[in-house]
N, C-alpha and C. Protein backbone atom coordinates (compact mmCIF):
# COMPACT_ATOMS: atom_id res chain seq x y z
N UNK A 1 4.38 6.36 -27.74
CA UNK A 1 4.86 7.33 -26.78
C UNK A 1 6.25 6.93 -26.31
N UNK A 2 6.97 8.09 -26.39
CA UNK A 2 8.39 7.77 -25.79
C UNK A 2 8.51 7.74 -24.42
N UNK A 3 9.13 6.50 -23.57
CA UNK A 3 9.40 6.32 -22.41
C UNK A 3 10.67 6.99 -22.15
N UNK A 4 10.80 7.97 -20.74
CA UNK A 4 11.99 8.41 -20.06
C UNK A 4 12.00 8.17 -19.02
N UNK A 5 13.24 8.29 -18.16
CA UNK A 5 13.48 8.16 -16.82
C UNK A 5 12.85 9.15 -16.17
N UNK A 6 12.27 9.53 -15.19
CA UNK A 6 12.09 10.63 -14.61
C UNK A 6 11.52 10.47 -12.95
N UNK A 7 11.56 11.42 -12.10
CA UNK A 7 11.51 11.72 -10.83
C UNK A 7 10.06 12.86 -10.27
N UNK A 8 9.21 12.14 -9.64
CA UNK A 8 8.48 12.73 -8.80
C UNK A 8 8.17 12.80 -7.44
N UNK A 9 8.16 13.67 -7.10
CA UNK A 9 8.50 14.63 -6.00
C UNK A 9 7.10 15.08 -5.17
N UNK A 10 6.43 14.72 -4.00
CA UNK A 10 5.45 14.63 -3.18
C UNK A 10 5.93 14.98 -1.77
N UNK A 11 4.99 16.23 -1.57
CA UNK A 11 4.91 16.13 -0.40
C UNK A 11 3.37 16.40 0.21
N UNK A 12 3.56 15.55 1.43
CA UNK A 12 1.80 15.50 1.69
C UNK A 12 1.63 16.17 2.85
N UNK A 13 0.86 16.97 2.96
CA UNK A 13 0.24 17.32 4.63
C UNK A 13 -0.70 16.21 5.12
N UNK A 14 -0.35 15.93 6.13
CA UNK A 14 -0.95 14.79 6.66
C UNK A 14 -2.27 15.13 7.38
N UNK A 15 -2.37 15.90 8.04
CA UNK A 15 -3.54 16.78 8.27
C UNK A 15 -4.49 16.60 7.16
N UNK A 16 -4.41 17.02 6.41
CA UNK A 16 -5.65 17.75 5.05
C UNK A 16 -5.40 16.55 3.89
N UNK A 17 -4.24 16.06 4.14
CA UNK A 17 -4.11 15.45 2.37
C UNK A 17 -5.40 13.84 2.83
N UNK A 18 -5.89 13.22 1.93
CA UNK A 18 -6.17 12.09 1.86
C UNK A 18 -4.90 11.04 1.36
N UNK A 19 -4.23 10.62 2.88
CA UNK A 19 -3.20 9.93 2.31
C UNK A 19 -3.47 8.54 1.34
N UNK A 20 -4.72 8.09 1.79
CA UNK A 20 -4.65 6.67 0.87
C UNK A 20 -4.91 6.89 -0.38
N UNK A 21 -5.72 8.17 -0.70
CA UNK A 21 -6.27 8.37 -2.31
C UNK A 21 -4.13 8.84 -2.85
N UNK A 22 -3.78 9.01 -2.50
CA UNK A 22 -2.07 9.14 -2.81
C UNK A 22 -1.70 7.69 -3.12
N UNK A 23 -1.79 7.10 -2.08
CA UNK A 23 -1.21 5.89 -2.19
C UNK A 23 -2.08 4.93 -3.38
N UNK A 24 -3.83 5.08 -3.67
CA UNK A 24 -4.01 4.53 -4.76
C UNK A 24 -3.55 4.90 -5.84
N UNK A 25 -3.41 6.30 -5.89
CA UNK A 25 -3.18 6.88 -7.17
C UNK A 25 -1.30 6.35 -7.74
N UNK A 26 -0.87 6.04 -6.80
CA UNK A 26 0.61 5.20 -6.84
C UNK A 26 0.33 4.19 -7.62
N UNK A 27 -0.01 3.61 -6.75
CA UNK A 27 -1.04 1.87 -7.40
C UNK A 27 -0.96 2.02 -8.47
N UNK A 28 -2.42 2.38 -9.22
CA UNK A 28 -2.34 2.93 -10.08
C UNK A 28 -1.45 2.68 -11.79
N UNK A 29 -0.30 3.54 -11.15
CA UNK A 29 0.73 3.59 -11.94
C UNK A 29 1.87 3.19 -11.79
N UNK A 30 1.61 1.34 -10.76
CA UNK A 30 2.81 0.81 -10.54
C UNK A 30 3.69 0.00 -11.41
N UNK A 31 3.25 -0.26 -12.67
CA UNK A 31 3.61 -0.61 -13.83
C UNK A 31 5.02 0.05 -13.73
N UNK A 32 4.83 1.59 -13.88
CA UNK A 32 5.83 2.59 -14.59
C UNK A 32 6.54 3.17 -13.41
N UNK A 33 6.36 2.72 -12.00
CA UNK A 33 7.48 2.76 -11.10
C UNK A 33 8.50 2.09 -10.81
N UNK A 34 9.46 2.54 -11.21
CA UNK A 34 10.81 1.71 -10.67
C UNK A 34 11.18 1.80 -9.46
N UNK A 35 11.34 2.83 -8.61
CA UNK A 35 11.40 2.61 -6.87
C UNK A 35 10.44 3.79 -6.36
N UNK A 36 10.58 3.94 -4.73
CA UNK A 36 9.12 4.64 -4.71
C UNK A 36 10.11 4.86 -2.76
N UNK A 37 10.64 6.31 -2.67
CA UNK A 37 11.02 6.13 -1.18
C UNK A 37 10.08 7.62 -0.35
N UNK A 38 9.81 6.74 0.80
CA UNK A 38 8.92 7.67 1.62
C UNK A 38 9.34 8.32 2.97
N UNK A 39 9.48 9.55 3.18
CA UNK A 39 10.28 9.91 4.14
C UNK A 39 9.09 10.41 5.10
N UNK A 40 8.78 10.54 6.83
CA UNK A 40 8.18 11.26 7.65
C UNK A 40 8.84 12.08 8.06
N UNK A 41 8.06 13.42 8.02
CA UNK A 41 8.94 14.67 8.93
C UNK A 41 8.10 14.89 10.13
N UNK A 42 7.56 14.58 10.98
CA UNK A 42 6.83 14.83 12.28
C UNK A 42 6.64 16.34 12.67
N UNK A 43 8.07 16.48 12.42
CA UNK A 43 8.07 18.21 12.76
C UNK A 43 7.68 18.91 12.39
N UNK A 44 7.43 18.63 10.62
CA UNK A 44 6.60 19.88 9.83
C UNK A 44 5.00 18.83 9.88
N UNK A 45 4.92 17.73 10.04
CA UNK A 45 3.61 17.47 9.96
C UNK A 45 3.45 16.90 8.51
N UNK A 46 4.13 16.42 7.39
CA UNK A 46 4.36 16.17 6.23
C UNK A 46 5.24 14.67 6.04
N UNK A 47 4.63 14.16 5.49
CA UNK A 47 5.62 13.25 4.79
C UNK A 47 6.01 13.58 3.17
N UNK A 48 7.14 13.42 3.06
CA UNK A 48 7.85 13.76 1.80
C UNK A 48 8.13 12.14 0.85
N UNK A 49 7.66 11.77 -0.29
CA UNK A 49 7.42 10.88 -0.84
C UNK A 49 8.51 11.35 -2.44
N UNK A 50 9.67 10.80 -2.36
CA UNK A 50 9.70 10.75 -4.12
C UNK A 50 9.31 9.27 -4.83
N UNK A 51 9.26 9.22 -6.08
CA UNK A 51 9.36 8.10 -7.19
C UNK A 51 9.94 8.45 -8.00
N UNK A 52 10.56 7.33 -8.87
CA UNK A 52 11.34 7.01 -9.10
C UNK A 52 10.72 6.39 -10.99
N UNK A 53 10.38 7.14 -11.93
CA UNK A 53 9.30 6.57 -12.83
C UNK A 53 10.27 6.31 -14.31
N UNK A 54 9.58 5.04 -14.93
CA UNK A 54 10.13 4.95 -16.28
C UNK A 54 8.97 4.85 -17.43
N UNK A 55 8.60 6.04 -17.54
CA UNK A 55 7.22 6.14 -18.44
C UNK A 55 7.46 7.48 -19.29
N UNK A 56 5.96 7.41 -20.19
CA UNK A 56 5.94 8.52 -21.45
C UNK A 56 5.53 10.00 -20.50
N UNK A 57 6.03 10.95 -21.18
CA UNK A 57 5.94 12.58 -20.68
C UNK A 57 4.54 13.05 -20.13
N UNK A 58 3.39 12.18 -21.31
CA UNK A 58 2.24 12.44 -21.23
C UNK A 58 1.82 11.69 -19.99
N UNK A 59 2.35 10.38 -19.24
CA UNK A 59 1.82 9.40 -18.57
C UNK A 59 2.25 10.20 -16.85
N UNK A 60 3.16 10.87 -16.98
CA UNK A 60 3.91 11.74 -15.55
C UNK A 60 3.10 13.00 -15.79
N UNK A 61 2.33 13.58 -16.36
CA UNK A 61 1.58 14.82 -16.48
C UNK A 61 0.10 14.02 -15.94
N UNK A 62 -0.48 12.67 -16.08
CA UNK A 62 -1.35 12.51 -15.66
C UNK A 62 -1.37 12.23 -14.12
N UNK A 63 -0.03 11.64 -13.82
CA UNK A 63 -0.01 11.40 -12.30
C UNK A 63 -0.01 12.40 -11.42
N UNK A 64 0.62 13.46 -12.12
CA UNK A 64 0.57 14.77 -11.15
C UNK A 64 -0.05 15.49 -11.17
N UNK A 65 -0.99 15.86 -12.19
CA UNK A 65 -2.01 16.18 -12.60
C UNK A 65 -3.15 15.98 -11.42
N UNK A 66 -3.35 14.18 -11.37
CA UNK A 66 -4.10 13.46 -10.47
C UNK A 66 -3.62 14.08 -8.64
N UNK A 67 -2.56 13.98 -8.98
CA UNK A 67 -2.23 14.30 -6.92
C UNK A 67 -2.24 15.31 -6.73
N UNK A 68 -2.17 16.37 -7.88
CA UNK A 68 -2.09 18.13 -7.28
C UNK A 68 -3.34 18.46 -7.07
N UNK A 69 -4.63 17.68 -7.53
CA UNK A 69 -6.21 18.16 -7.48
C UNK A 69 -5.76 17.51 -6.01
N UNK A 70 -5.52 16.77 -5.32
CA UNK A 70 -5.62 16.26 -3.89
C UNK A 70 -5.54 17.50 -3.14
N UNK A 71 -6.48 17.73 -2.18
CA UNK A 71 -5.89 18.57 -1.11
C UNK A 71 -4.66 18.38 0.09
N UNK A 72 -4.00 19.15 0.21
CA UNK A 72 -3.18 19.05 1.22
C UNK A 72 -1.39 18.24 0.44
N UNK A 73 -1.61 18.35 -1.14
CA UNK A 73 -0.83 17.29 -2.12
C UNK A 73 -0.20 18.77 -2.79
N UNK A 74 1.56 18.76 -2.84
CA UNK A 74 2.10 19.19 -3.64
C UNK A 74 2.88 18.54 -4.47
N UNK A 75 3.24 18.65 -5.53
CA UNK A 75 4.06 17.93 -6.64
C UNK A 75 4.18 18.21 -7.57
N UNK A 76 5.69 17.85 -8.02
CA UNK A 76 6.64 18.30 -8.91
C UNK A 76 7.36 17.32 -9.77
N UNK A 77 7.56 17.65 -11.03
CA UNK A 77 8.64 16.19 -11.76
C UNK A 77 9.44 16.98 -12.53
N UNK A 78 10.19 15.97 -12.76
CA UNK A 78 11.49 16.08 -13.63
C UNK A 78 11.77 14.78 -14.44
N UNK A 79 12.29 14.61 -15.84
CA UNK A 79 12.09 13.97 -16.65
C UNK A 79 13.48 13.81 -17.85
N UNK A 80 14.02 13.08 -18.09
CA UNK A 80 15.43 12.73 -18.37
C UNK A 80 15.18 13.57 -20.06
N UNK A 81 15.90 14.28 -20.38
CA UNK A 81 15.69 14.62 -21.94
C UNK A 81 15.78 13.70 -22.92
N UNK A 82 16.34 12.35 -23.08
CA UNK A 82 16.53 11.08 -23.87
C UNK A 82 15.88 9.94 -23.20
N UNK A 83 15.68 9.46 -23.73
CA UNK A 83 15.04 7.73 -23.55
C UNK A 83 15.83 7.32 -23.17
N UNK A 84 15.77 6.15 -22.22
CA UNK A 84 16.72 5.35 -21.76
C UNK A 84 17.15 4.33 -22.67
N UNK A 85 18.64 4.45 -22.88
CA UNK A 85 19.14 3.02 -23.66
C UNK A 85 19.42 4.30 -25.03
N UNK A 86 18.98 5.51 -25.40
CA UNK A 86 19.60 6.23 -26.21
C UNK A 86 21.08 7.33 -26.55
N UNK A 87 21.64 7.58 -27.08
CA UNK A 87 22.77 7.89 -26.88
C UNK A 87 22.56 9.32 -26.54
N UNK A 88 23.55 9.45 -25.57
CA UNK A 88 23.65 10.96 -24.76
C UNK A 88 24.41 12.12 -25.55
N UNK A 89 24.29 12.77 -25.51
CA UNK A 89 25.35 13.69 -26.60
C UNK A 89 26.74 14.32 -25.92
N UNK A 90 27.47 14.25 -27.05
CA UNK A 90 28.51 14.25 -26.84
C UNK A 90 29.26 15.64 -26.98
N UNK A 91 30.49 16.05 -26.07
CA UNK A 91 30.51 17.41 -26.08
C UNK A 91 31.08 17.40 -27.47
N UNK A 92 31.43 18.42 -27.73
CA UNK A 92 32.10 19.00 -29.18
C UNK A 92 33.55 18.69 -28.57
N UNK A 93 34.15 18.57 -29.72
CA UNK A 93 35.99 18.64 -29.96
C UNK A 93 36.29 20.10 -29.31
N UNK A 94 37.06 20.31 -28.81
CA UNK A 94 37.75 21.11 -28.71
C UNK A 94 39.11 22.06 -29.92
């Protein structure tokens, strides 16, 4: 499986979500985290969580997969089109 850079995107209702089953499900897959920052919003009642992941396409479809069955759990990713350490493409000549 090809490893990419990629970014996931959490936000939890604190109310309804089970925050620790979040935080195991992190665990989890701390292998394939490279940073992990957690923001509180008080005002909406939510904390907003991204990561920061260097894993296969299939391995970020299971994590979110896992936190969107959570209640009170939304989430979203994004995922680098090349492997890291592969060459980026280059514009055309003009």
């Amino acid at each position: 499986m090809e490893k990419r850079l990629g970014v996931v995107s959490i936000i939890v209702e604190r109310s309804v979500a089970p925050v620790d089953d979040v935080n195991d499900l992190l665990t989890q897959f701390g292998d394939e985290i490279i940073g992990r920052l957690g923001l509180p919003h008080p005002a909406r009642g939510v904390n907003v969580i991204t990561v920061v992941v260097d894993t296969s396409v299939e391995r970020v479809s299971a994590l979110t997969g896992k936190l969107g069955k959570l209640p009170g759990v939304q989430v979203r990713s994004l995922m680098s089109r090349t492997a890291p350490g592969a060459p980026l493409a280059t514009p055309p000549d003009d």
